[in-house]
C-alpha atoms as a PDB file:
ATOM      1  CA  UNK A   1       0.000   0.000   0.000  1.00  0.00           C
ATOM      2  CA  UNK A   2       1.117   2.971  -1.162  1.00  0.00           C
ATOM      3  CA  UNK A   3       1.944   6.015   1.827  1.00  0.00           C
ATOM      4  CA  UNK A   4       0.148   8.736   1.733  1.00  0.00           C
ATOM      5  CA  UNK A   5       0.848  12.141   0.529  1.00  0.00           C
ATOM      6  CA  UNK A   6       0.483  15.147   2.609  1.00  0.00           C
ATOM      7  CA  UNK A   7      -2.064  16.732   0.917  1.00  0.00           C
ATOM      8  CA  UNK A   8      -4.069  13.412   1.381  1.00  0.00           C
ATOM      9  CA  UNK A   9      -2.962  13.404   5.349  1.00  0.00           C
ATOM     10  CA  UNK A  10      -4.619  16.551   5.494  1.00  0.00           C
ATOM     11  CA  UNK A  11      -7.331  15.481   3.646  1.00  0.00           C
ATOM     12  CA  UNK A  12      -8.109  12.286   5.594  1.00  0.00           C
ATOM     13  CA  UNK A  13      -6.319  13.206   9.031  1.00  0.00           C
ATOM     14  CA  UNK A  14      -8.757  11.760  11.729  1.00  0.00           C
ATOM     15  CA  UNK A  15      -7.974  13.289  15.269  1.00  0.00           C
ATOM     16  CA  UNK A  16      -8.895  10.977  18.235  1.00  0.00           C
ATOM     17  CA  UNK A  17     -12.252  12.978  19.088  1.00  0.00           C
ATOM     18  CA  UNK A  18     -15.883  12.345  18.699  1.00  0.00           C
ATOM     19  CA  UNK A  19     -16.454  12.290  14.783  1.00  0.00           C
ATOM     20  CA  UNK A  20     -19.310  13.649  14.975  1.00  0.00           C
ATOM     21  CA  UNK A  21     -17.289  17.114  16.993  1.00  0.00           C
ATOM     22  CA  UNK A  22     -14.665  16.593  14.300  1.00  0.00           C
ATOM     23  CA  UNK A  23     -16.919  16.666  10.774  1.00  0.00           C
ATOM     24  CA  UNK A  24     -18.153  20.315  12.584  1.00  0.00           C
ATOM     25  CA  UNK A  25     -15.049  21.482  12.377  1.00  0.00           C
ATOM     26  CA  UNK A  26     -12.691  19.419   9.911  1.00  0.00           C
ATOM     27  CA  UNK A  27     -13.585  21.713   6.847  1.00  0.00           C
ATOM     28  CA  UNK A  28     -12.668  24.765   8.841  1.00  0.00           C
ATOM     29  CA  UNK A  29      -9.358  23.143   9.964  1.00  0.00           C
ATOM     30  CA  UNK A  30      -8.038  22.111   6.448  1.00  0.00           C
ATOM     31  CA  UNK A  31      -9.279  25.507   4.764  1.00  0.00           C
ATOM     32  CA  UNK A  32      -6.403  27.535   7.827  1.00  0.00           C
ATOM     33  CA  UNK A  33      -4.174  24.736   6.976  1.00  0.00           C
ATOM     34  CA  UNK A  34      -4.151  24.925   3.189  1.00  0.00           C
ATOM     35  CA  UNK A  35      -4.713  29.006   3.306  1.00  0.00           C
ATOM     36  CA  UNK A  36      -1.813  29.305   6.260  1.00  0.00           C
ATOM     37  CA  UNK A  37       1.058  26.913   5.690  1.00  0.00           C
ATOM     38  CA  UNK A  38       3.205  27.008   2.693  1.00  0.00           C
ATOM     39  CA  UNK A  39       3.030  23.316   0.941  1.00  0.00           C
ATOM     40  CA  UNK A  40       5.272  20.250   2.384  1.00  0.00           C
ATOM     41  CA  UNK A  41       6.438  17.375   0.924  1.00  0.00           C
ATOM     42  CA  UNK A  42       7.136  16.332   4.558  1.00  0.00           C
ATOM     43  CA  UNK A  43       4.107  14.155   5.668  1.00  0.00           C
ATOM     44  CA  UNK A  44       5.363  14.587   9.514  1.00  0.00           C
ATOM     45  CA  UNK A  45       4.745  17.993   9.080  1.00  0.00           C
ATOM     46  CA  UNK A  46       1.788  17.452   7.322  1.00  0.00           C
ATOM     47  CA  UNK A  47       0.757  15.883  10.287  1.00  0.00           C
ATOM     48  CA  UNK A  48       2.096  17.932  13.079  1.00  0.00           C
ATOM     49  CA  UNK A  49       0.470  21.150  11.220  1.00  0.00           C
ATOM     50  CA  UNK A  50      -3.483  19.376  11.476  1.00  0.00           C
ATOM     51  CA  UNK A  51      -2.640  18.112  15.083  1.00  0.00           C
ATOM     52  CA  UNK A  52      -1.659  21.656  16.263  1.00  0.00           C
ATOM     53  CA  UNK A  53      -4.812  23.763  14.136  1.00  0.00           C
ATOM     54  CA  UNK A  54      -6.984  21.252  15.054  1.00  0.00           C
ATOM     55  CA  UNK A  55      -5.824  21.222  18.891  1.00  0.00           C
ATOM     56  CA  UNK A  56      -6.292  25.322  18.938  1.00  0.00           C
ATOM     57  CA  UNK A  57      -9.959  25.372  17.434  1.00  0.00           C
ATOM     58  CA  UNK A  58     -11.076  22.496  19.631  1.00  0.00           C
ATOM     59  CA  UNK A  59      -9.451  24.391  22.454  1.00  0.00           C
ATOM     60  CA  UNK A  60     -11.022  27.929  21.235  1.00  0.00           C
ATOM     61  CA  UNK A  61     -14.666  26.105  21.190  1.00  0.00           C
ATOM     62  CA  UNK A  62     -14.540  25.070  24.308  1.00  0.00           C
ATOM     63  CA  UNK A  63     -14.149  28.922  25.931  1.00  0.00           C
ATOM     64  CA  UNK A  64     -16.732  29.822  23.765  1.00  0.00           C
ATOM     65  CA  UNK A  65     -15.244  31.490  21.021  1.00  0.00           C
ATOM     66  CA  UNK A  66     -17.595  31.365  17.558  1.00  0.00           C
ATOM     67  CA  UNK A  67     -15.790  29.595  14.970  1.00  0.00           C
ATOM     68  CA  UNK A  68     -14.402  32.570  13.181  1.00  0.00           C
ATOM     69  CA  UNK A  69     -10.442  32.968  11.903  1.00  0.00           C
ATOM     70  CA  UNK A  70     -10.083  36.392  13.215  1.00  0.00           C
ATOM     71  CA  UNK A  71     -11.726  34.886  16.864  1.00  0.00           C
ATOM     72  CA  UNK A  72      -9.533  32.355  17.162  1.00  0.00           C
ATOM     73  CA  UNK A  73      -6.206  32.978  16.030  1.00  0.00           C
ATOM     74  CA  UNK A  74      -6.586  36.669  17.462  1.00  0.00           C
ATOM     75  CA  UNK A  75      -3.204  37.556  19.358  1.00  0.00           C
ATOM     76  CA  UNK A  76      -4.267  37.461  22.513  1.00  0.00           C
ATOM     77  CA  UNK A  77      -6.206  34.257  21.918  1.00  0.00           C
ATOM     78  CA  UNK A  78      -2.958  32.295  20.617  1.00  0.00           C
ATOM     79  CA  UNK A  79      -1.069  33.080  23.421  1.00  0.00           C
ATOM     80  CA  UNK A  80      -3.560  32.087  25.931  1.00  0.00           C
ATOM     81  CA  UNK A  81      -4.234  28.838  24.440  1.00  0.00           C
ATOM     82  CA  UNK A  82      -0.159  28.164  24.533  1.00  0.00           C
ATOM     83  CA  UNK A  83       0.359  29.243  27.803  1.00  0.00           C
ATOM     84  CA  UNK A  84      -2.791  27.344  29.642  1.00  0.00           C
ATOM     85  CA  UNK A  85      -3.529  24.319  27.541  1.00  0.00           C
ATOM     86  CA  UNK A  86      -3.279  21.018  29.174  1.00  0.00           C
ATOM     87  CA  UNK A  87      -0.615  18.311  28.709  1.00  0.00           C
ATOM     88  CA  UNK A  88       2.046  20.439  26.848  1.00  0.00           C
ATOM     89  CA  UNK A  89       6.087  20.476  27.478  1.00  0.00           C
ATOM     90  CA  UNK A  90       7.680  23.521  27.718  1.00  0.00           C
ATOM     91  CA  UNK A  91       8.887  23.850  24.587  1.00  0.00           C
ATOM     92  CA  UNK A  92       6.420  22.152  22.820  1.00  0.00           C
ATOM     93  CA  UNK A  93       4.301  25.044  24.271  1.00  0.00           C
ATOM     94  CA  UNK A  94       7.056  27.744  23.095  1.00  0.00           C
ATOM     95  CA  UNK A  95       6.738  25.738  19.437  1.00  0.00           C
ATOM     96  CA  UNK A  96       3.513  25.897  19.110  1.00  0.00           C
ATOM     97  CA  UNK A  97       2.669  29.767  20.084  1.00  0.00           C
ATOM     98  CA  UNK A  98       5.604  30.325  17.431  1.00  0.00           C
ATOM     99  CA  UNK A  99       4.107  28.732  14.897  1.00  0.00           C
ATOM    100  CA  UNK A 100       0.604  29.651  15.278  1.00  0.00           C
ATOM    101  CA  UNK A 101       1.841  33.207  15.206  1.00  0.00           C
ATOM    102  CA  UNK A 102       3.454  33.128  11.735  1.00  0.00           C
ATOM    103  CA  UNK A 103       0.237  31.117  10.968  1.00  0.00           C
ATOM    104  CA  UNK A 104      -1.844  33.855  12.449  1.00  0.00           C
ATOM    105  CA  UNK A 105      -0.162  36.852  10.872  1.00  0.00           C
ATOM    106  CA  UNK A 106      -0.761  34.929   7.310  1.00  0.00           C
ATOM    107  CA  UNK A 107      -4.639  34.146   7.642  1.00  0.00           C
ATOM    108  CA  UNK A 108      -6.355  37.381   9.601  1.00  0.00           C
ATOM    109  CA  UNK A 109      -6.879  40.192   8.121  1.00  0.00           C
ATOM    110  CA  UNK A 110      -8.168  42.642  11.463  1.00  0.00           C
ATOM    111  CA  UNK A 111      -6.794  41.115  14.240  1.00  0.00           C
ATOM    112  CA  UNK A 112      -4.314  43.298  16.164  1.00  0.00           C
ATOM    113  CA  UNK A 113      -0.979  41.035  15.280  1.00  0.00           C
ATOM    114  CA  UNK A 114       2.062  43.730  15.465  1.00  0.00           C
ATOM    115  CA  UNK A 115       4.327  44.406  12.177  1.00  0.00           C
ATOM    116  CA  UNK A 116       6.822  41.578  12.804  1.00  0.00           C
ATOM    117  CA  UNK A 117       9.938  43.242  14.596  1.00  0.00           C
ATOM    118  CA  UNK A 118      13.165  44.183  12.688  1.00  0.00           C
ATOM    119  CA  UNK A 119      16.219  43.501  14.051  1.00  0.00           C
ATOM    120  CA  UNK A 120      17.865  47.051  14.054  1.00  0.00           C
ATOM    121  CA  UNK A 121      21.794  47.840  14.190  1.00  0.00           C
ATOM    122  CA  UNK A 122      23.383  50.784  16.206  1.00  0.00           C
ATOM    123  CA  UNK A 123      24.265  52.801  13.010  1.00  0.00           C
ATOM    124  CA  UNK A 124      28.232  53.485  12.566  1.00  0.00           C
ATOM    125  CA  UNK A 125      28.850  56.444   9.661  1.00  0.00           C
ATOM    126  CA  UNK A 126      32.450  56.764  11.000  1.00  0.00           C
ATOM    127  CA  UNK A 127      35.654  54.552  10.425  1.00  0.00           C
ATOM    128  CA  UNK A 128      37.760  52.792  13.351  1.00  0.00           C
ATOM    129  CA  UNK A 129      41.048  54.554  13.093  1.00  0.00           C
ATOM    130  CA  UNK A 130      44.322  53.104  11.550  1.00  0.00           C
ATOM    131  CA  UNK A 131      46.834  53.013  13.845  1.00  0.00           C
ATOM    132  CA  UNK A 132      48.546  56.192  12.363  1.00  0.00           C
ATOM    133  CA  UNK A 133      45.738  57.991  13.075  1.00  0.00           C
ATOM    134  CA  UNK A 134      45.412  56.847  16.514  1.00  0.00           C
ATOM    135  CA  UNK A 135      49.064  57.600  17.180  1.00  0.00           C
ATOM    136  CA  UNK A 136      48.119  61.366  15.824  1.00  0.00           C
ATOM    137  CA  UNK A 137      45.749  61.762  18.175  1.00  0.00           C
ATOM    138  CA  UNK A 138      47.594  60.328  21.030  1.00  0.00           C
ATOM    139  CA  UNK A 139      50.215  63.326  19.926  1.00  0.00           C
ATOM    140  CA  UNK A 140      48.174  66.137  19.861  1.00  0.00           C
ATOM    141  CA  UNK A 141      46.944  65.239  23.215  1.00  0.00           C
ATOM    142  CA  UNK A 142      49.786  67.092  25.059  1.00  0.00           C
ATOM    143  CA  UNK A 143      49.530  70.112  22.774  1.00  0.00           C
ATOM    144  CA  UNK A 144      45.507  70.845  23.918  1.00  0.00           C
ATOM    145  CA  UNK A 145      45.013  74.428  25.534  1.00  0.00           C
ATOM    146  CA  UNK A 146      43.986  73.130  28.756  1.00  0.00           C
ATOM    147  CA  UNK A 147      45.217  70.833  31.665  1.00  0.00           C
ATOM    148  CA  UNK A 148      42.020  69.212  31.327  1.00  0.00           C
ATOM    149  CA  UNK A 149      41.589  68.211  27.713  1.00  0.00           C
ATOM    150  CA  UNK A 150      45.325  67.165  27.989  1.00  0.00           C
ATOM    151  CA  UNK A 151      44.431  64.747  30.673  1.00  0.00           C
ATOM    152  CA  UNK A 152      41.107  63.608  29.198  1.00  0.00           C
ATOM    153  CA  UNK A 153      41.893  63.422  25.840  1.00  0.00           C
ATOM    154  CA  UNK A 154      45.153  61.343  26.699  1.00  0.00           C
ATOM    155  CA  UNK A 155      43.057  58.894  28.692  1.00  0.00           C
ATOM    156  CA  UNK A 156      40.042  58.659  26.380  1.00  0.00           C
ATOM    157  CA  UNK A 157      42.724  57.616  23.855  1.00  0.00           C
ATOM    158  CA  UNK A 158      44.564  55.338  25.607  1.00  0.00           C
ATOM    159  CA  UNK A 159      41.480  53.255  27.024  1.00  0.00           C
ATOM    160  CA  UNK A 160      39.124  53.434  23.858  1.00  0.00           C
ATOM    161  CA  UNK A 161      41.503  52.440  21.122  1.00  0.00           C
ATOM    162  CA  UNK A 162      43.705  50.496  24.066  1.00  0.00           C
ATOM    163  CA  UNK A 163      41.288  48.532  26.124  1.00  0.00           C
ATOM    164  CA  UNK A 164      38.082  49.208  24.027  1.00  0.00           C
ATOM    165  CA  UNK A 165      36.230  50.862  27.156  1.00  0.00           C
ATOM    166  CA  UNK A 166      32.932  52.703  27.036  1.00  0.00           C
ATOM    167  CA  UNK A 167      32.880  56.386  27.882  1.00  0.00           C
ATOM    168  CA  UNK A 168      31.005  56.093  31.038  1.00  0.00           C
ATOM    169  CA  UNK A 169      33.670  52.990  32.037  1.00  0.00           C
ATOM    170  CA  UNK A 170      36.622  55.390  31.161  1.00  0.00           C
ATOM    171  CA  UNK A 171      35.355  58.019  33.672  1.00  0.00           C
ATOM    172  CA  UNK A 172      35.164  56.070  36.355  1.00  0.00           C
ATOM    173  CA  UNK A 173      38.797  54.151  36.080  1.00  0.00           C
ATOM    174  CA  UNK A 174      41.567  55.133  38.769  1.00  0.00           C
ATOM    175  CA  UNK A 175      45.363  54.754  38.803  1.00  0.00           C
ATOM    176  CA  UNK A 176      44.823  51.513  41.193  1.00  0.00           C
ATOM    177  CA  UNK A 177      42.627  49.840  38.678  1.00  0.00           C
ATOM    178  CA  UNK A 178      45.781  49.705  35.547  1.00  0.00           C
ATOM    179  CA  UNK A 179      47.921  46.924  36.615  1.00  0.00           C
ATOM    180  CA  UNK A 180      51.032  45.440  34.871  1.00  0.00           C
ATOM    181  CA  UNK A 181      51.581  41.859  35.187  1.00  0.00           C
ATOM    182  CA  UNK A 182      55.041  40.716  33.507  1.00  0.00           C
ATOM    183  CA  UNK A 183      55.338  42.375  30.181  1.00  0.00           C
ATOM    184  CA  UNK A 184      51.259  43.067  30.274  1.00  0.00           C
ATOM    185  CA  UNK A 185      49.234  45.662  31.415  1.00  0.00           C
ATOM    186  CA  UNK A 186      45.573  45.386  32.533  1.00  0.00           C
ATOM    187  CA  UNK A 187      42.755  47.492  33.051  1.00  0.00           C
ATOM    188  CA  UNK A 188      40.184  47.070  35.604  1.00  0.00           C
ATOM    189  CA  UNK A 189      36.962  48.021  34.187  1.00  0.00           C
ATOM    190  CA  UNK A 190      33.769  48.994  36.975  1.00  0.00           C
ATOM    191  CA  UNK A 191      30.264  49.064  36.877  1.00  0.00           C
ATOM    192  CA  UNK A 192      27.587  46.746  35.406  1.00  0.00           C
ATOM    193  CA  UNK A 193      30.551  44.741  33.075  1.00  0.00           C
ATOM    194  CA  UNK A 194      33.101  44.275  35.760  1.00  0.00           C
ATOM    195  CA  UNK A 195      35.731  43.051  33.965  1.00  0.00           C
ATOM    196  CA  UNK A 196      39.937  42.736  33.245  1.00  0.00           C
ATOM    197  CA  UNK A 197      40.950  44.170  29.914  1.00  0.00           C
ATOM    198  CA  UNK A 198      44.436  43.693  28.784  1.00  0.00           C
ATOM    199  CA  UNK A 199      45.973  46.311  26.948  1.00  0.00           C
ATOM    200  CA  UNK A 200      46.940  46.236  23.389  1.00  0.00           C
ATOM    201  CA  UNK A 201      50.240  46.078  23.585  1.00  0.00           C
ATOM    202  CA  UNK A 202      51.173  49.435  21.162  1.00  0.00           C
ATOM    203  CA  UNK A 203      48.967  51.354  23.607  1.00  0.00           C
ATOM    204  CA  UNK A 204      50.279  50.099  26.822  1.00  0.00           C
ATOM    205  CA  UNK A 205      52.785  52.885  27.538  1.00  0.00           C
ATOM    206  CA  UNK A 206      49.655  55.637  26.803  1.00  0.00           C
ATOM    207  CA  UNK A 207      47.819  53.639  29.387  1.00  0.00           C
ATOM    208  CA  UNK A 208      50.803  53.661  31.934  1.00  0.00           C
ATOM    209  CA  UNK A 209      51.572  57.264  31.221  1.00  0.00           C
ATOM    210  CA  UNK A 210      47.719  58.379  31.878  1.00  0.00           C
ATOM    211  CA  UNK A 211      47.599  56.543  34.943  1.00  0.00           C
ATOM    212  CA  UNK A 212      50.796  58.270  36.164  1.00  0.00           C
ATOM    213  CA  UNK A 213      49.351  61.555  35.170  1.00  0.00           C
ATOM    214  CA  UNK A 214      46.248  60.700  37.509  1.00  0.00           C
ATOM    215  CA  UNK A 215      48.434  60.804  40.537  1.00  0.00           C
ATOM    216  CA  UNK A 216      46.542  57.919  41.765  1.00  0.00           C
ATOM    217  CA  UNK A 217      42.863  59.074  40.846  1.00  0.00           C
ATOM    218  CA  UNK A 218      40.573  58.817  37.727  1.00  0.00           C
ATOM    219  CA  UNK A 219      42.843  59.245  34.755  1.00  0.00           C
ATOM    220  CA  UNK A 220      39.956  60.982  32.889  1.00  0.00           C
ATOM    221  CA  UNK A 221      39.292  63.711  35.107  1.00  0.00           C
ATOM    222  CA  UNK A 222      39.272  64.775  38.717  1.00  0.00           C
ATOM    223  CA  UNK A 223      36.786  65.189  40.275  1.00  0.00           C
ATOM    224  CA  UNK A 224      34.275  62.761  38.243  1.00  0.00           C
ATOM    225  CA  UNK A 225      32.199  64.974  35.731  1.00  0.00           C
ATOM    226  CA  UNK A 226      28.932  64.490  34.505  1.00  0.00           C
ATOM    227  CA  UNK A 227      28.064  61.084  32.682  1.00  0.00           C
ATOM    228  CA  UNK A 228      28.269  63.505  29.184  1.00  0.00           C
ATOM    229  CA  UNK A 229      31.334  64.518  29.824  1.00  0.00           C
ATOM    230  CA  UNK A 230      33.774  62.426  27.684  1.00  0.00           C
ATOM    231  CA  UNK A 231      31.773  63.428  24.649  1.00  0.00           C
ATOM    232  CA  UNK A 232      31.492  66.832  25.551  1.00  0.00           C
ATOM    233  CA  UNK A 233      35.200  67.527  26.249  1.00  0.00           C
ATOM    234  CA  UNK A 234      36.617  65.066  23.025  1.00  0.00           C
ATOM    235  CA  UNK A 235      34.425  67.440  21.259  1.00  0.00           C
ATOM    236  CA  UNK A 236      36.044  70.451  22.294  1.00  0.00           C
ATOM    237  CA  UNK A 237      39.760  69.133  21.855  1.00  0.00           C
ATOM    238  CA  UNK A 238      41.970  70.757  19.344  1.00  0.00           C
ATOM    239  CA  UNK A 239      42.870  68.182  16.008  1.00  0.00           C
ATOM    240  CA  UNK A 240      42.861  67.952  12.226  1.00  0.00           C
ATOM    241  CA  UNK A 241      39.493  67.441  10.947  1.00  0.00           C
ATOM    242  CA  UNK A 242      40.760  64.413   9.303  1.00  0.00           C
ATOM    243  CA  UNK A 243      40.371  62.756  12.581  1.00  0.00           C
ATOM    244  CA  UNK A 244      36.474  63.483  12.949  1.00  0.00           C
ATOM    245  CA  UNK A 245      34.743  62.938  14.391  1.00  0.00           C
ATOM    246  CA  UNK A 246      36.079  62.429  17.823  1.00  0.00           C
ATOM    247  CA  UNK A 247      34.220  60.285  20.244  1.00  0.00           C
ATOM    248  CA  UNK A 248      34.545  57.702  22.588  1.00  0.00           C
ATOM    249  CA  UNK A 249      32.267  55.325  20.544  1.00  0.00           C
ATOM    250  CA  UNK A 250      34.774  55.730  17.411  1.00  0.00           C
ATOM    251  CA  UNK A 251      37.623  54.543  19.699  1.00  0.00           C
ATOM    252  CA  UNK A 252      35.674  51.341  21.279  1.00  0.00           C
ATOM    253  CA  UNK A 253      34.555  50.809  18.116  1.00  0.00           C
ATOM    254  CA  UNK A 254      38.645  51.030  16.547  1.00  0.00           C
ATOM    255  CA  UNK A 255      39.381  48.453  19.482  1.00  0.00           C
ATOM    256  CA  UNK A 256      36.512  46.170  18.596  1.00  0.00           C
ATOM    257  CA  UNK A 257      37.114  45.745  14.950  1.00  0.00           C
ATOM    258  CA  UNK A 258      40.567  44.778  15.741  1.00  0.00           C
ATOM    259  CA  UNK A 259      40.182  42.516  18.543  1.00  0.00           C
ATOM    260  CA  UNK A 260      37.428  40.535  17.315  1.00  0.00           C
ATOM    261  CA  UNK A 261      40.113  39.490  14.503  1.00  0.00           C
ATOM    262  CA  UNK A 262      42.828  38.167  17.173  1.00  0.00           C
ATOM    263  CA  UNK A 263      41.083  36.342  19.854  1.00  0.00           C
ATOM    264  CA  UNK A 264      38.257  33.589  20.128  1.00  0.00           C
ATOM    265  CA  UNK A 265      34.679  34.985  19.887  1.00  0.00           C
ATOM    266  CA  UNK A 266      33.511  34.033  23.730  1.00  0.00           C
ATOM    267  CA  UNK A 267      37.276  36.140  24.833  1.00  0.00           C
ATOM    268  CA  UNK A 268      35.996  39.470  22.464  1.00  0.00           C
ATOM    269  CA  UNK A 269      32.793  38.913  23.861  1.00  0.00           C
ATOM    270  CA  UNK A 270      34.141  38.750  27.956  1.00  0.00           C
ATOM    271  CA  UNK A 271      36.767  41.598  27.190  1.00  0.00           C
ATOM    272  CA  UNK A 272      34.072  43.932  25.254  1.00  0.00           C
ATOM    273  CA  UNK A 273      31.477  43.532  28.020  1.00  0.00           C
ATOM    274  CA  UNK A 274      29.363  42.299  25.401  1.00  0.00           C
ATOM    275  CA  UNK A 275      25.911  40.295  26.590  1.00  0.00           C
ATOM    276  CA  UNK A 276      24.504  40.358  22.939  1.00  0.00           C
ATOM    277  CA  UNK A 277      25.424  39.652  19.937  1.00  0.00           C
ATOM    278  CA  UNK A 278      23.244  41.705  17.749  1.00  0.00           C
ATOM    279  CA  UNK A 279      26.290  44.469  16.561  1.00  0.00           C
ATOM    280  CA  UNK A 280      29.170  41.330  15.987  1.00  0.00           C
ATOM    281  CA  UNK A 281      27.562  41.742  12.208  1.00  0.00           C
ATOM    282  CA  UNK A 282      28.192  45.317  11.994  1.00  0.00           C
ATOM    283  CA  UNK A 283      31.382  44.747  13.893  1.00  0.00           C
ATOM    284  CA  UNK A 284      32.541  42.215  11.466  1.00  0.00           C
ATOM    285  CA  UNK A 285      31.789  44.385   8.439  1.00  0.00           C
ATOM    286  CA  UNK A 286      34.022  47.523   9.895  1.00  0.00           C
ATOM    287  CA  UNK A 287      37.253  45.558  10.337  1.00  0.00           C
ATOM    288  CA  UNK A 288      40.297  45.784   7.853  1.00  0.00           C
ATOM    289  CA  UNK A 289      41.230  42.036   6.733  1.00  0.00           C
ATOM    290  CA  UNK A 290      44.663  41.250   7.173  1.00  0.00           C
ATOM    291  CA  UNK A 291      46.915  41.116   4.025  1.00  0.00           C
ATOM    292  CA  UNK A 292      49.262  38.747   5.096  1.00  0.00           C
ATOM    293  CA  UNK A 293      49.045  35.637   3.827  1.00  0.00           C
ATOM    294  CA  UNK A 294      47.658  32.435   4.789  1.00  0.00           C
ATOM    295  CA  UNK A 295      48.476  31.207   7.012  1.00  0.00           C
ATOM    296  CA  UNK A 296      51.790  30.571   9.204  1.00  0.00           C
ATOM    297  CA  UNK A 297      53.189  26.967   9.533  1.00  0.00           C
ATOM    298  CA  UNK A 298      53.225  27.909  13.543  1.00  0.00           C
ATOM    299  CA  UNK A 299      49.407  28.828  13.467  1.00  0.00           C
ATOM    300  CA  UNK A 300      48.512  25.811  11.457  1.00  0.00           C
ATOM    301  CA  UNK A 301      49.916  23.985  14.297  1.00  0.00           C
ATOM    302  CA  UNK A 302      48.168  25.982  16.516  1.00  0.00           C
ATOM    303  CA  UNK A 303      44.560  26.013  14.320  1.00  0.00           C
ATOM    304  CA  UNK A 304      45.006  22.135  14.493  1.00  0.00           C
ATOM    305  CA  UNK A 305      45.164  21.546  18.707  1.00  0.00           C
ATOM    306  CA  UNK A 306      42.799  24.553  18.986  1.00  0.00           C
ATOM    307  CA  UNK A 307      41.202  24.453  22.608  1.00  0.00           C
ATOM    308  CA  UNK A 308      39.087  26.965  24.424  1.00  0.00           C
ATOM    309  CA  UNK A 309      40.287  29.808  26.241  1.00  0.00           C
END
């Protein structure tokens, strides 16, 4: 005997309910299947798409709800019947509300369903910085017209391009919190990502140097300024235009399309303070490739025994 098609399972699928409570409500059933579900040559999921309609309507009849599409497979109706219906797993429940939504969206026509979200991107109009550029701006720091903008602008530097730190996380890091530990040096980074950054190591003597110039308190500025105020005095500092704009987020963002290139994605993501990963995309498409060539008999070696940090 031949097996069936899908389109025959969901012509002749037979739930295990009274047939005469199934013929009320099997035409209704295949019409949101048909209409909703684009066609399978899968007959499991020929199946699994009549036992889940089939499962919501019976459910949706018995709290009184009219058989009607834009009744039943109303937002707020889909959701209840995932969330309360009896005899579910977990994530068969969190399936099964997915899938009825797409379904949902598909076959209504007024039901309240919300346009279906778009995942959006922190926009970035500005280039990291090459390393010349960085080393420009790490020498006009001394040459600024005030004590302050020599100090901030120094440390901004040093622990954006250096240690890829946030603006509010420079502000709030003190002489005690840079560290070296044999050739390294290490930034302690406060607040919600507590964290240990090490330094990139062409930046590590701007790092040391700031932290000396703090005189053992915040190498950005003493006292603490408003949470604005990185922005607000890089703004104000003295330099080419060719190195605008100036912010805190252009040098994070110089550290983070370089580092993501050296070091296993789970380190980037522990060193960035990173919980998502929703900007490694846009991250990805800022950095410069390398131009060396492929690749070194010494990280072949390596590549082959890789383990975990």
């Amino acid at each position: 005997m031949a097996r069936r098609t899908p389109e025959e399972i969901v012509e002749l699928y037979t739930p295990h309910m009274p047939e005469q409570e199934w013929e009320a409500i099997r035409p209704f059933v295949v019409d949101v299947v048909r209409r909703g579900f684009a066609a399978t040559q899968v007959s499991q999921v020929a199946v699994a798409r009549m036992v889940m309609v089939t499962s919501l309507v019976r459910w949706a009849l018995e709290q009184g709800l009219p058989l009607d599409v834009e009744q039943i497979f109303h937002p707020a109706t889909v959701n209840r019947y995932a969330v309360t219906v009896a005899g579910l797993s977990e994530a068969t429940r969190s399936t099964r509300r997915a899938t009825l939504t797409t379904l949902s969206r598909r076959i209504t026509r007024a039901a309240p369903w919300e346009p279906p979200r778009v995942v959006l991107h922190y926009p970035h109009g500005e280039q990291p910085y090459t390393f010349a550029q960085v080393s420009r701006l790490l020498w006009w720091a001394p040459r600024q017209g005030t004590a302050i903008r020599r100090r901030g602008l120094a440390a901004a530097v040093a622990l954006g391009a250096g240690a890829g730190l946030r603006g509010t996380e420079m502000m709030s890091v003190r002489s005690s919190d840079v560290r070296e530990r044999s050739a390294h040096v290490i930034v302690a980074v406060r607040g919600p990502m507590t964290r240990q950054v090490p330094v990139r190591p062409a930046y590590a003597d701007a790092v040391l140097a700031a932290a000396d110039n703090a005189h053992g308190g915040p190498l950005f500025h003493d006292p603490l300024l408003r949470v604005n105020a990185v922005g607000e005095l890089l703004s104000h500092c003295d330099v080419p235009e060719t190195l605008r704009p100036l912010t805190s987020t252009r040098l994070r963002w110089t550290w983070e399309c370089a580092m993501i290139q050296a070091v296993p994605l789970p380190v980037f993501m522990r060193m960035s303070g990173h919980t998502e990963t929703g900007r490694l995309a846009d991250i990805l498409g800022a950095a410069r490739p390398s131009t060396r060539a492929w690749w070194t008999a010494a990280e072949l070696d390596a590549l082959a025994w890789a383990v975990p940090w």
